[in-house]
C-alpha atoms as a PDB file:
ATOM      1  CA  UNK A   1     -93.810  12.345 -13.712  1.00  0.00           C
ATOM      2  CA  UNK A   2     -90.829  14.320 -13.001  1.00  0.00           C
ATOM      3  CA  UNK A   3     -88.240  12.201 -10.599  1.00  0.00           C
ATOM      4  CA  UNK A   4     -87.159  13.568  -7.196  1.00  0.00           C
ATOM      5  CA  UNK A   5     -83.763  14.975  -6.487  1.00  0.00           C
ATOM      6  CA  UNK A   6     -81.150  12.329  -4.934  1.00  0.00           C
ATOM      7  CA  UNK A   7     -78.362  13.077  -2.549  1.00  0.00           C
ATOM      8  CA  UNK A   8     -75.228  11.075  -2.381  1.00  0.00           C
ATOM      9  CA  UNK A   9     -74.608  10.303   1.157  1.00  0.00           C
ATOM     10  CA  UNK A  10     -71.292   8.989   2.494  1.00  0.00           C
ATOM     11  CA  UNK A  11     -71.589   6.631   5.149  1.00  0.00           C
ATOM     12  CA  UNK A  12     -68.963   5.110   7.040  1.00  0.00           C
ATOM     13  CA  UNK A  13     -68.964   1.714   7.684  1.00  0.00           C
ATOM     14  CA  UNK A  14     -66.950  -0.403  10.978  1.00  0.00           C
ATOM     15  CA  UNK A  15     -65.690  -2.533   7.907  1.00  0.00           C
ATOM     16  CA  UNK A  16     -64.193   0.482   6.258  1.00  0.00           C
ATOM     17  CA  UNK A  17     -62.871   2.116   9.606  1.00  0.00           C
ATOM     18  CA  UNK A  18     -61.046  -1.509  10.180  1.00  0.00           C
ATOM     19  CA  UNK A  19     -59.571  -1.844   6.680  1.00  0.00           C
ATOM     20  CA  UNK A  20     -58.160   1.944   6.818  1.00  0.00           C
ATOM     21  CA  UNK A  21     -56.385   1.114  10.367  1.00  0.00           C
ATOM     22  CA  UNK A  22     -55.229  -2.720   9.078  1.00  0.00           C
ATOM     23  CA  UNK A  23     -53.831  -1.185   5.991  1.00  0.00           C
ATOM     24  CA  UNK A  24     -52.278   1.907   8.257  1.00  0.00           C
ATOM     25  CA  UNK A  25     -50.835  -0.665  10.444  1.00  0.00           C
ATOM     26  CA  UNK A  26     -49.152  -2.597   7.514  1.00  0.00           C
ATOM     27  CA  UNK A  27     -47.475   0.352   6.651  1.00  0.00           C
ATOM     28  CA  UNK A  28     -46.258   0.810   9.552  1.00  0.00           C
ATOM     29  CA  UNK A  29     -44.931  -2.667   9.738  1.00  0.00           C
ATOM     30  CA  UNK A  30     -43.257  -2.809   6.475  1.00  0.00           C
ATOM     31  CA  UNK A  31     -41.278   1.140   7.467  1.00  0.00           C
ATOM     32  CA  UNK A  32     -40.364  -0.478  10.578  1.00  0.00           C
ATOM     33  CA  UNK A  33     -38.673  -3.526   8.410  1.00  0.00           C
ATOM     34  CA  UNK A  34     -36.980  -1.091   6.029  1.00  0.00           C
ATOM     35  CA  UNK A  35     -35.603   1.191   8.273  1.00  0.00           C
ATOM     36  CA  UNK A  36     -34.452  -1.858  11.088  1.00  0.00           C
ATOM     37  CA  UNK A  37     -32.576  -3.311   8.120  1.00  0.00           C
ATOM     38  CA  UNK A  38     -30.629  -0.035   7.186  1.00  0.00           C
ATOM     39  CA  UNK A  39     -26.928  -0.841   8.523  1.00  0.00           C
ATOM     40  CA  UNK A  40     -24.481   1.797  10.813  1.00  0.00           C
ATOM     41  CA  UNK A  41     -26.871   4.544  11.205  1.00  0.00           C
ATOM     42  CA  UNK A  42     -27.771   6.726  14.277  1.00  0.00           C
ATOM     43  CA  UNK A  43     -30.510   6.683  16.148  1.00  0.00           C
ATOM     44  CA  UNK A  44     -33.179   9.366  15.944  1.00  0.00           C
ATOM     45  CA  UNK A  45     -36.806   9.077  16.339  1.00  0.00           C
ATOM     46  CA  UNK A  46     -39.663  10.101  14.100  1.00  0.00           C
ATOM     47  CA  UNK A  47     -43.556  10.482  14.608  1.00  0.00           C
ATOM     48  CA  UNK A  48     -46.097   8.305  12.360  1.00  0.00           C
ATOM     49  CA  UNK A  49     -49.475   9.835  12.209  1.00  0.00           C
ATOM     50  CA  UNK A  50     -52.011   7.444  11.381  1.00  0.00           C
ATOM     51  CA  UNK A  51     -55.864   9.375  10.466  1.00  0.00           C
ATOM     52  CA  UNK A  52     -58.938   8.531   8.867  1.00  0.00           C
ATOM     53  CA  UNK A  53     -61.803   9.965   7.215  1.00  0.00           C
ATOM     54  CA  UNK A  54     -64.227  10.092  10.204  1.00  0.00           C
ATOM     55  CA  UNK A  55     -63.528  12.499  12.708  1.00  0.00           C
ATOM     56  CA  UNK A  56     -64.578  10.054  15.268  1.00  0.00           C
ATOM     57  CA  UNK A  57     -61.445   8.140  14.926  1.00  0.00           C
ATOM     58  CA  UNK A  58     -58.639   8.666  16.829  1.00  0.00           C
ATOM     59  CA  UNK A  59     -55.375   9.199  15.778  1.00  0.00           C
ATOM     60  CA  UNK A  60     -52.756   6.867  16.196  1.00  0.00           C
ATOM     61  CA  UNK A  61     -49.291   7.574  16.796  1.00  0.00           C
ATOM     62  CA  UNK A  62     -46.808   5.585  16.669  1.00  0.00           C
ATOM     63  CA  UNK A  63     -42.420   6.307  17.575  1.00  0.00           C
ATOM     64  CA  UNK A  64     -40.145   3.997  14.910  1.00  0.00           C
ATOM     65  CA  UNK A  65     -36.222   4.041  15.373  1.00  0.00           C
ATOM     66  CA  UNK A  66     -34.470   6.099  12.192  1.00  0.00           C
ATOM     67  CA  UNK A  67     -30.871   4.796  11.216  1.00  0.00           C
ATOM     68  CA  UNK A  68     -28.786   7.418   9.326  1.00  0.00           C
ATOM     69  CA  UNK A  69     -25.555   7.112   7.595  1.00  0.00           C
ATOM     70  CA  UNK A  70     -22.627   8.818   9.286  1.00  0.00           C
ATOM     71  CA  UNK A  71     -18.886   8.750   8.638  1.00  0.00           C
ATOM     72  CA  UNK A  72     -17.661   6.913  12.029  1.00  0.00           C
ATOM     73  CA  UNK A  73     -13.424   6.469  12.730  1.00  0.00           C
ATOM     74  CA  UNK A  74     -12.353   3.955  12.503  1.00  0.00           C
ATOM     75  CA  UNK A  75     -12.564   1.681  15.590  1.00  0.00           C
ATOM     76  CA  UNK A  76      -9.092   1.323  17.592  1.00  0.00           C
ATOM     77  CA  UNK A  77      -9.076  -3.076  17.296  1.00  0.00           C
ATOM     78  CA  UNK A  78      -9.750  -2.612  13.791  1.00  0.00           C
ATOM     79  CA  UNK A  79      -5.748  -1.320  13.607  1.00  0.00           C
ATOM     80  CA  UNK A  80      -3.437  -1.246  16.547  1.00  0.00           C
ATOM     81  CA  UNK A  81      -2.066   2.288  16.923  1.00  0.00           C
ATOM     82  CA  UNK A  82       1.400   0.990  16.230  1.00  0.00           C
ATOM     83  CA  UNK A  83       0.920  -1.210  13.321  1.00  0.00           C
ATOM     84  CA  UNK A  84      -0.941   2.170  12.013  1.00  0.00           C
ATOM     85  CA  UNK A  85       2.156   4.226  12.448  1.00  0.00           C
ATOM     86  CA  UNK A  86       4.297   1.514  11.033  1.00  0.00           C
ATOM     87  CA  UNK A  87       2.124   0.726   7.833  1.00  0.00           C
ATOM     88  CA  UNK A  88       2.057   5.055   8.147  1.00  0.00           C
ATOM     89  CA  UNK A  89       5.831   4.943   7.770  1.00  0.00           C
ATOM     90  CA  UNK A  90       6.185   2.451   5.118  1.00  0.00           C
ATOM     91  CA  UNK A  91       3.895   3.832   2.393  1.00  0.00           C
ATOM     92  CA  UNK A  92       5.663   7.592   3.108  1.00  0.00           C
ATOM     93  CA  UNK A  93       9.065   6.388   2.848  1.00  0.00           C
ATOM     94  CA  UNK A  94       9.139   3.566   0.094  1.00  0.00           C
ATOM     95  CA  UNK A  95       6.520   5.629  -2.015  1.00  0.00           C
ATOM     96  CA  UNK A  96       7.323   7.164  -5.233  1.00  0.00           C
ATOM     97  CA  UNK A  97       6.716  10.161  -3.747  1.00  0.00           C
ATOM     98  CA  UNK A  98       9.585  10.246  -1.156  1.00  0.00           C
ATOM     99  CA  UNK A  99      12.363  12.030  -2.418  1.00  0.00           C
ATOM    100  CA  UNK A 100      15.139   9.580  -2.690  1.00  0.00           C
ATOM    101  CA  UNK A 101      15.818  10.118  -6.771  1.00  0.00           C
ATOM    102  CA  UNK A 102      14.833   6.454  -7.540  1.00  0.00           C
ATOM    103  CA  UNK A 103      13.360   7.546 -10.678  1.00  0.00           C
ATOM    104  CA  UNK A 104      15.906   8.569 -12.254  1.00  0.00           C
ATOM    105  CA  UNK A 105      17.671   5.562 -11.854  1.00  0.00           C
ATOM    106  CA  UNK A 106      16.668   1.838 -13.824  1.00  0.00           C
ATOM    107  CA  UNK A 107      19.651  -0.593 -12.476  1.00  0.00           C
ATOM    108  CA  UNK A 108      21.067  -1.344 -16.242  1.00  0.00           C
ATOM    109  CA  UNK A 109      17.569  -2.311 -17.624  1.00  0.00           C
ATOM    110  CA  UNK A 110      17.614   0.769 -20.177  1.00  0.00           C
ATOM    111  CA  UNK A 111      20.730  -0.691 -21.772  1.00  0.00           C
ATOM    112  CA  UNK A 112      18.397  -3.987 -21.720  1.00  0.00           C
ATOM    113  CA  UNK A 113      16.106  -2.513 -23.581  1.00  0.00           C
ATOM    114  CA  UNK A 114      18.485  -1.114 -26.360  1.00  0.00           C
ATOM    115  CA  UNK A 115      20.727  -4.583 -26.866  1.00  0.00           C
ATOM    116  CA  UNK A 116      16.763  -6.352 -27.298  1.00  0.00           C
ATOM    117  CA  UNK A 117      16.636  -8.131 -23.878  1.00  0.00           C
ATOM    118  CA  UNK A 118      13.861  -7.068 -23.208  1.00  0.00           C
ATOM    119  CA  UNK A 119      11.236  -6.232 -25.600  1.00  0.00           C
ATOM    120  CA  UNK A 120       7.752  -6.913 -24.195  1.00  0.00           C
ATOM    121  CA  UNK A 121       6.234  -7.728 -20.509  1.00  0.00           C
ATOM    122  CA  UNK A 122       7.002 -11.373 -20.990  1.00  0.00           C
ATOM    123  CA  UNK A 123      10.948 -10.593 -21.626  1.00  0.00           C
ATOM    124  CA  UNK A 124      10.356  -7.989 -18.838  1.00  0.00           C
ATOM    125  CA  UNK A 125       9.159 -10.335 -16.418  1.00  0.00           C
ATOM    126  CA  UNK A 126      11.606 -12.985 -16.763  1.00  0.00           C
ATOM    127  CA  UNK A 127      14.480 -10.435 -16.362  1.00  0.00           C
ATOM    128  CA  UNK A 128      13.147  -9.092 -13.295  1.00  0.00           C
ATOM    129  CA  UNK A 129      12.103 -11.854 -11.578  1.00  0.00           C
ATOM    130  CA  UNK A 130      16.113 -13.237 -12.035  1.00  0.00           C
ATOM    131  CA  UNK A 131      17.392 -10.046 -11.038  1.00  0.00           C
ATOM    132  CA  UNK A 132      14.958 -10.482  -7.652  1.00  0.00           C
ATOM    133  CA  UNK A 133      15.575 -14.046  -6.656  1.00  0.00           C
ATOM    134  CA  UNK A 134      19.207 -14.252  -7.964  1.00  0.00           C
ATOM    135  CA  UNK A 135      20.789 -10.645  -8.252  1.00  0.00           C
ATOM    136  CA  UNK A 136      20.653  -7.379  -6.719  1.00  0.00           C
ATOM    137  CA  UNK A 137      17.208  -7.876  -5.513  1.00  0.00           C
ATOM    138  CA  UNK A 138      18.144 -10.846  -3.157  1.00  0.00           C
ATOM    139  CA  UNK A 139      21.621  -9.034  -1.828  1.00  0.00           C
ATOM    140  CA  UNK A 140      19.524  -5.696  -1.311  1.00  0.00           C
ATOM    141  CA  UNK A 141      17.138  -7.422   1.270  1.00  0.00           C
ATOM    142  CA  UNK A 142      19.474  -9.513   2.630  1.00  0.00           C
ATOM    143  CA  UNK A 143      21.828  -6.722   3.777  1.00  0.00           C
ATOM    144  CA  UNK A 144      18.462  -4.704   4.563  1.00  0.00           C
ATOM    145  CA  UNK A 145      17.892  -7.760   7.086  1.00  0.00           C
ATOM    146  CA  UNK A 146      20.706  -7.922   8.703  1.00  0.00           C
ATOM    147  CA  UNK A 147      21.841  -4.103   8.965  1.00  0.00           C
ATOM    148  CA  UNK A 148      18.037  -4.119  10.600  1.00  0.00           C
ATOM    149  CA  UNK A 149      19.171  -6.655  13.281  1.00  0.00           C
ATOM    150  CA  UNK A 150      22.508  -5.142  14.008  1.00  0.00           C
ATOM    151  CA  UNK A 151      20.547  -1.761  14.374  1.00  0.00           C
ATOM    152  CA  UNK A 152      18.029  -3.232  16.763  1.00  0.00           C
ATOM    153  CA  UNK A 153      20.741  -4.990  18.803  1.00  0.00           C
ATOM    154  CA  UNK A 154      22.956  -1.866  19.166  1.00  0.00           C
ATOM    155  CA  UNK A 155      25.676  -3.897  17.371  1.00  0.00           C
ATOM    156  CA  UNK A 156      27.444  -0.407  15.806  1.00  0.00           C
ATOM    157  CA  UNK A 157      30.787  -2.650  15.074  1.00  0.00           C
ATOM    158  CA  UNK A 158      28.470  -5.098  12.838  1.00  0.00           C
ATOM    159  CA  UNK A 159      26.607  -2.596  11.564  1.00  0.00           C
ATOM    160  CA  UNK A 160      29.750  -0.916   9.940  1.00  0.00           C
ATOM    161  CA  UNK A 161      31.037  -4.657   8.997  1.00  0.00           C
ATOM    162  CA  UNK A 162      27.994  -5.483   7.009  1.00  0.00           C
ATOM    163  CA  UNK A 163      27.965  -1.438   5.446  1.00  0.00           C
ATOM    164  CA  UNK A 164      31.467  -2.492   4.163  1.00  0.00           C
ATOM    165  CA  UNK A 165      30.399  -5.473   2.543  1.00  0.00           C
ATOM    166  CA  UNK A 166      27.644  -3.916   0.787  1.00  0.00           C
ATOM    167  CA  UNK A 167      29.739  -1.104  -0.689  1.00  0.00           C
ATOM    168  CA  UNK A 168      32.297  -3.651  -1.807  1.00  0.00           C
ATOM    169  CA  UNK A 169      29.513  -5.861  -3.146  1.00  0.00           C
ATOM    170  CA  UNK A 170      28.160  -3.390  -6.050  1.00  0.00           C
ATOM    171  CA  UNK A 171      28.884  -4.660  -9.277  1.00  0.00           C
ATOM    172  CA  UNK A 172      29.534  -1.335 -11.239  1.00  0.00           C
ATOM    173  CA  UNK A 173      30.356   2.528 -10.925  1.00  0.00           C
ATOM    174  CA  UNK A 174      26.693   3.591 -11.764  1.00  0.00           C
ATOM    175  CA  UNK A 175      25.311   0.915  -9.371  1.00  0.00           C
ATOM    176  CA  UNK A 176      27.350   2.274  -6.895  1.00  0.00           C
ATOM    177  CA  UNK A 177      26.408   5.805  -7.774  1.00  0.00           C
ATOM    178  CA  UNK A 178      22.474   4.317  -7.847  1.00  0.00           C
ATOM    179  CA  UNK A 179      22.477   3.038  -3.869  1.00  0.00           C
ATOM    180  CA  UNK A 180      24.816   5.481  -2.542  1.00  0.00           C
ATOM    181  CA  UNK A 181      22.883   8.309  -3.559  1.00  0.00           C
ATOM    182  CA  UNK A 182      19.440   6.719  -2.830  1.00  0.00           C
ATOM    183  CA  UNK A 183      20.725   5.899   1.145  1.00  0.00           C
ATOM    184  CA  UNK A 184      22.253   9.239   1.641  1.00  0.00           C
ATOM    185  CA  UNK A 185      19.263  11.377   0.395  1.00  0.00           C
ATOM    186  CA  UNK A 186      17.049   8.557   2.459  1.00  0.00           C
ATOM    187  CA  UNK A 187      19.101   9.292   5.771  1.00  0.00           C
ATOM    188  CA  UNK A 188      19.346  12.757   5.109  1.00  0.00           C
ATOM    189  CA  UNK A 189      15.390  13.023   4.356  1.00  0.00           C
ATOM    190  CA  UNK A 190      14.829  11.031   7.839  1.00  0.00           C
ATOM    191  CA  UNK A 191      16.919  13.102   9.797  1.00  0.00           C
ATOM    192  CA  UNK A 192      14.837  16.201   8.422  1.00  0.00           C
ATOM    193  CA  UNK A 193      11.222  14.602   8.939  1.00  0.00           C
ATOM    194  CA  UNK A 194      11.457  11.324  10.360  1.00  0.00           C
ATOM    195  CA  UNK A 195      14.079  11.213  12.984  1.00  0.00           C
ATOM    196  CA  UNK A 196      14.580   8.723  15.543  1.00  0.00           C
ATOM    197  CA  UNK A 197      16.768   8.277  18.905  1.00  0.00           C
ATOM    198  CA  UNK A 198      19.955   7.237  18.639  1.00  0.00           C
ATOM    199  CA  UNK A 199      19.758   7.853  14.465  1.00  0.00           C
ATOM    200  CA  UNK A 200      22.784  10.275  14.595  1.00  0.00           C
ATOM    201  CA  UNK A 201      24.845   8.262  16.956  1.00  0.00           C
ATOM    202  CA  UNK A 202      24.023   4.933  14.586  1.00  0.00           C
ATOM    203  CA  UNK A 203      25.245   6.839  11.144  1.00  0.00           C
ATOM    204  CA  UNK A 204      28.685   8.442  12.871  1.00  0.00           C
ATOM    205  CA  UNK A 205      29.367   4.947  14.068  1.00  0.00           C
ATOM    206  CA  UNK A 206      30.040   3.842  10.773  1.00  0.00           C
ATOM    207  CA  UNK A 207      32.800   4.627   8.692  1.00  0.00           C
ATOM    208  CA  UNK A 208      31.401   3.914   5.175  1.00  0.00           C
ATOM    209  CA  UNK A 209      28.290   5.806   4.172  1.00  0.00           C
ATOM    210  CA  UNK A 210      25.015   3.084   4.139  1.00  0.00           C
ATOM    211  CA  UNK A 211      23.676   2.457   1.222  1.00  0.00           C
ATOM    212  CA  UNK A 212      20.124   2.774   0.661  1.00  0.00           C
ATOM    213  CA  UNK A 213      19.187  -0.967   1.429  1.00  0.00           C
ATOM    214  CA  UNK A 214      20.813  -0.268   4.537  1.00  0.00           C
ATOM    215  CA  UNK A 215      19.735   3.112   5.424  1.00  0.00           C
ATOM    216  CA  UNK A 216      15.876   1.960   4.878  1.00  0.00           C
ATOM    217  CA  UNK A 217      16.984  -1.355   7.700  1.00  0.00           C
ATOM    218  CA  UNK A 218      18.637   1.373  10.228  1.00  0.00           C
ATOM    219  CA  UNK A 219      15.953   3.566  10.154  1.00  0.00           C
ATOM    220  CA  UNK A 220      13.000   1.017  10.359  1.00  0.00           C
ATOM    221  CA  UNK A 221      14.692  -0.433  13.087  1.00  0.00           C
ATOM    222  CA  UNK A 222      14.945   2.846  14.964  1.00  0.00           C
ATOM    223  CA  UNK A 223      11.186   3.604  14.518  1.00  0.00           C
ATOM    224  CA  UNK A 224      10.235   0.023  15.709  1.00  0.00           C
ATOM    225  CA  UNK A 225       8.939  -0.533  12.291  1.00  0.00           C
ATOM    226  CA  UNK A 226       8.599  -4.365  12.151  1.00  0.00           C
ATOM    227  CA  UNK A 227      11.144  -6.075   9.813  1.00  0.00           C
ATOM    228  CA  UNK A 228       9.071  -9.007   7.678  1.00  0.00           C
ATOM    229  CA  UNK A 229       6.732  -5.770   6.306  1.00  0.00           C
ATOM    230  CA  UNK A 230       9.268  -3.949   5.890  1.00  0.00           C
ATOM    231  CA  UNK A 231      11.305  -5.659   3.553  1.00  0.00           C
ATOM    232  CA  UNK A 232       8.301  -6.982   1.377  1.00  0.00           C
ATOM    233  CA  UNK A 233       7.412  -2.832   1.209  1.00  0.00           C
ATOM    234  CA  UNK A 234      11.211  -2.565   0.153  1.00  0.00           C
ATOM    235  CA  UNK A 235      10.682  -5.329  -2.484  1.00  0.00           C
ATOM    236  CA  UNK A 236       7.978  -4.341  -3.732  1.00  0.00           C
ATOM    237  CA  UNK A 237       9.059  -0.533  -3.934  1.00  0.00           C
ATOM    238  CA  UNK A 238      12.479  -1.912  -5.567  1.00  0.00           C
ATOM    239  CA  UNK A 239      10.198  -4.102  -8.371  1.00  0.00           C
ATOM    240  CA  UNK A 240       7.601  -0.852  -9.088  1.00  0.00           C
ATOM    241  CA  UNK A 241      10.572   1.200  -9.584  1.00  0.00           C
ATOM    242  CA  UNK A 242      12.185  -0.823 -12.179  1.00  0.00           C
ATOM    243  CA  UNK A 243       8.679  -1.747 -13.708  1.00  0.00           C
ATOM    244  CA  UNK A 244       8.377   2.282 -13.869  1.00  0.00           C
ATOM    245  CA  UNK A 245      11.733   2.724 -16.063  1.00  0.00           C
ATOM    246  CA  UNK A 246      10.404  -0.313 -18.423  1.00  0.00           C
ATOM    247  CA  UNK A 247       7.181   1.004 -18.556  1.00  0.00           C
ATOM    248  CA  UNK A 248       9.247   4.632 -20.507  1.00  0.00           C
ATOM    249  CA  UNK A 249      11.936   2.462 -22.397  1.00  0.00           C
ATOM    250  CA  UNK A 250       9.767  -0.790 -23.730  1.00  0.00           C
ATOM    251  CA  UNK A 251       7.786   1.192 -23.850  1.00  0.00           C
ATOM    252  CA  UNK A 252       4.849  -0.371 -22.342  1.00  0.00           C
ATOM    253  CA  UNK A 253       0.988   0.470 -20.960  1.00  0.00           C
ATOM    254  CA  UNK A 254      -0.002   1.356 -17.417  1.00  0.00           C
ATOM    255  CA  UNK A 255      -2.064  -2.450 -17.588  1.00  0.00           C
ATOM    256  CA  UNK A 256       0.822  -4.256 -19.251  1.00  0.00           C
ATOM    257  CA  UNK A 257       3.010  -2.526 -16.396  1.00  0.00           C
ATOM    258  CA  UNK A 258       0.541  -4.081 -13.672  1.00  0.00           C
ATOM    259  CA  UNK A 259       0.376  -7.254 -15.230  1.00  0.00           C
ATOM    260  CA  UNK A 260       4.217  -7.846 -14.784  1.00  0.00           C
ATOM    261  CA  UNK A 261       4.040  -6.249 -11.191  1.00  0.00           C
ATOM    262  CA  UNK A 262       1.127  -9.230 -10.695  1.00  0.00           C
ATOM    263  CA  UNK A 263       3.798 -11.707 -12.386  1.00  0.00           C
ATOM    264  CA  UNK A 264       5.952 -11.028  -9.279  1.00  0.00           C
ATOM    265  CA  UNK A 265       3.786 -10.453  -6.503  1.00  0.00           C
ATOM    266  CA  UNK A 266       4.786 -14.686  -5.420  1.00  0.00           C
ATOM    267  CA  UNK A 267       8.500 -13.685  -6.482  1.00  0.00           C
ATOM    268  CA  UNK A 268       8.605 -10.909  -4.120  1.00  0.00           C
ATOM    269  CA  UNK A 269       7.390 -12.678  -1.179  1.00  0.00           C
ATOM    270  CA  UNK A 270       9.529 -16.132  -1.795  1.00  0.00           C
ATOM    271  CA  UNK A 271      12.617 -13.413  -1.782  1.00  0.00           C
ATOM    272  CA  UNK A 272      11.867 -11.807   0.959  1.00  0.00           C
ATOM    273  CA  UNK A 273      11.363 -15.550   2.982  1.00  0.00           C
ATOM    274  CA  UNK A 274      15.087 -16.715   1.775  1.00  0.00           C
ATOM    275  CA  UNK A 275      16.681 -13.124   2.815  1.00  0.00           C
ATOM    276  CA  UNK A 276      14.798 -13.502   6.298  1.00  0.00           C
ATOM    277  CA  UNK A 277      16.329 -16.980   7.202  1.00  0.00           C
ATOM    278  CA  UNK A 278      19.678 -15.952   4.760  1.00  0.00           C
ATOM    279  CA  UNK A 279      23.340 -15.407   6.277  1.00  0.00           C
ATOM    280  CA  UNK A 280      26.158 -12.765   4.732  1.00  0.00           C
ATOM    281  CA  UNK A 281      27.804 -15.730   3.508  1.00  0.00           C
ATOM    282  CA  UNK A 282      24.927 -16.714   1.292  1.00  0.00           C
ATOM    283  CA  UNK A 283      25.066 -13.289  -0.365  1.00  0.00           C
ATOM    284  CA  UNK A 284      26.060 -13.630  -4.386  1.00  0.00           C
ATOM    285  CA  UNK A 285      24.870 -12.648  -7.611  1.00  0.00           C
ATOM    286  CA  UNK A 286      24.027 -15.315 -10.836  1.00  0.00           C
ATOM    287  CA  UNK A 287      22.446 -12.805 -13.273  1.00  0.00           C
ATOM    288  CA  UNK A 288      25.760 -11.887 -14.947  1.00  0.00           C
ATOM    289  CA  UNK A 289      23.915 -10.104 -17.965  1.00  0.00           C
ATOM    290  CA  UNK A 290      22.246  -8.082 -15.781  1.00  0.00           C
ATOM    291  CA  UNK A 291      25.663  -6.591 -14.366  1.00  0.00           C
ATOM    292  CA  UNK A 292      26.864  -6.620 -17.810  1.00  0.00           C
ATOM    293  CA  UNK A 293      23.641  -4.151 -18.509  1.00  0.00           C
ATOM    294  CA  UNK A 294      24.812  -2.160 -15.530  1.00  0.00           C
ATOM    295  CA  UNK A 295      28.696  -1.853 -16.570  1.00  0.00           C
ATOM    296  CA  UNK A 296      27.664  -1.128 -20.442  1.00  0.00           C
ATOM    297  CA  UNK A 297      25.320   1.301 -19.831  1.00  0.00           C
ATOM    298  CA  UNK A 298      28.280   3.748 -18.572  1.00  0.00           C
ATOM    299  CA  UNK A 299      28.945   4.043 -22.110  1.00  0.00           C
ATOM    300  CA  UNK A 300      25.693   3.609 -23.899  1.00  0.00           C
ATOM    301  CA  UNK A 301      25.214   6.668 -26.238  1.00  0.00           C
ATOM    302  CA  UNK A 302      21.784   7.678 -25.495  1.00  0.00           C
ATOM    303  CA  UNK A 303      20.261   8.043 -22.115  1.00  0.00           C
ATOM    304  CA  UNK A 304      17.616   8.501 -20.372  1.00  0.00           C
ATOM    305  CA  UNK A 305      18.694   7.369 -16.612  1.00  0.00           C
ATOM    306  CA  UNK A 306      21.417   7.485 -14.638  1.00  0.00           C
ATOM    307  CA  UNK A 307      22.201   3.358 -14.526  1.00  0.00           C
END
């Protein structure tokens, strides 16, 4: 006996029309988490429509806060407009960049290299970090320091005193030629793009041209650039620079180079503390190879720099 025909028939149960909203309502929950957690985004607002199977259930619809990414300025107390202009300042002028003619220049370490005093970042580091704390590197911030203060004060006679000293204090024709040069393209650069009140007035006042220690104190000092930063920016601009002449006469890699600028990071700062609390009469120099390198070099018979 043939069976009768059967029809499917879909029946909706209250069970099923509470699991489909508890599940839709998890959902929702678990967006709302997600998008809560989402950090520095904007607010917008977005429509969740929640439906079911059976006509005879309503929609739900629900508003969630959206966060979205955006590229905000920075806020004014994370950086004080001034100690913005001043960091500004210091990474234009002591940057490789600024047109001062440093490179050219590696303060006797390329006759170093060729007499065998320095042959690897070890015998690198050991000659700078002398030269820092007890040559050049020392005298250069401590005149930077104190042609700063006379600057600041308005002292123009002191000012010319201590520019004096520090011509008479270079150890060598080509050192001479090294800072001279460096300060007058730096003043001469500042008056072009950088000038200051009173920066005119300051460099006629003296009667020997400032050498660039000095010239990078005078002009600081006029800009109200603070002087602790910038004679650890000075330092450290001073230690890349003869890091970068090494780096071409060793020669040596761009991670052996960083290695030896890590080396000195505590050396730079612990110089930059003694010339901050030093006097003129503590100025002096006890790396007398290193002058030697810088008087030799005048008649070393291949060259690539200028000292």
């Amino acid at each position: 006996m043939p069976m009768p025909a059967m029809r499917m028939v879909t029946t909706t149960t209250p069970i099923t029309i509470m699991v489909s909203i508890t599940i839709t309502a998890i959902m929702i929950t678990m967006i709302t988490m997600i998008i809560t957690a989402m950090p520095r985004m904007t607010m917008v607002t977005i429509t969740t429509i929640t439906t079911t199977s059976i006509a005879t259930i309503p929609t739900i619809t629900t508003a969630t806060r959206m966060l979205m990414t955006t590229n905000e300025p920075v806020r004014a107390g994370d950086l004080a407009e001034r100690e913005a202009a001043a960091l500004y300042r210091l990474m234009t002028w002591l940057s490789p960049a600024f047109p001062v003619g440093g490179f050219s220049y590696s303060s006797g370490i390329e006759w170093a290299v060729e007499a065998g005093d320095i042959v690897d970042t070890a015998t690198l580091a050991d000659w700078l970090d002398a030269m820092l704390g007890d040559g050049s590197g020392f005298c250069d911030a401590t005149l930077l320091v104190h042609a700063y203060r006379a600057t600041e004060a308005g002292e123009e006679t002191s000012l010319n005193d201590i520019a004096e000293l520090a011509a008479a204090f270079v150890p060598s024709r080509e050192r001479q030629l090294e800072t001279s040069s460096q300060g007058r393209a730096f003043i001469h650069i500042a008056r072009a793009a950088w000038d200051a009140d009173g920066l005119d007035a300051t460099i006629a006042a003296c009667r020997t041209p400032l050498v660039y220690p000095l010239a990078v104190g005078v002009v600081a000092a006029l800009h109200g650039v603070p002087l602790a930063p910038t004679l650890h920016a000075f330092l450290h601009a001073l230690v890349s620079n003869w890091i970068s002449a090494a780096s071409r006469l060793v020669p040596l890699g761009q991670t052996d180079s960083q290695r030896v600028l890590v080396r000195l990071e505590a050396a730079v700062a612990a110089t930059a503390n003694r010339a901050l609390n030093a006097t003129l009469d503590d100025l002096g120099s006890a790396t007398f190879r290193a002058d030697l390198a810088s008087l030799r070099h005048e008649t070393q018979y291949t060259r690539l720099f200028r000292s």
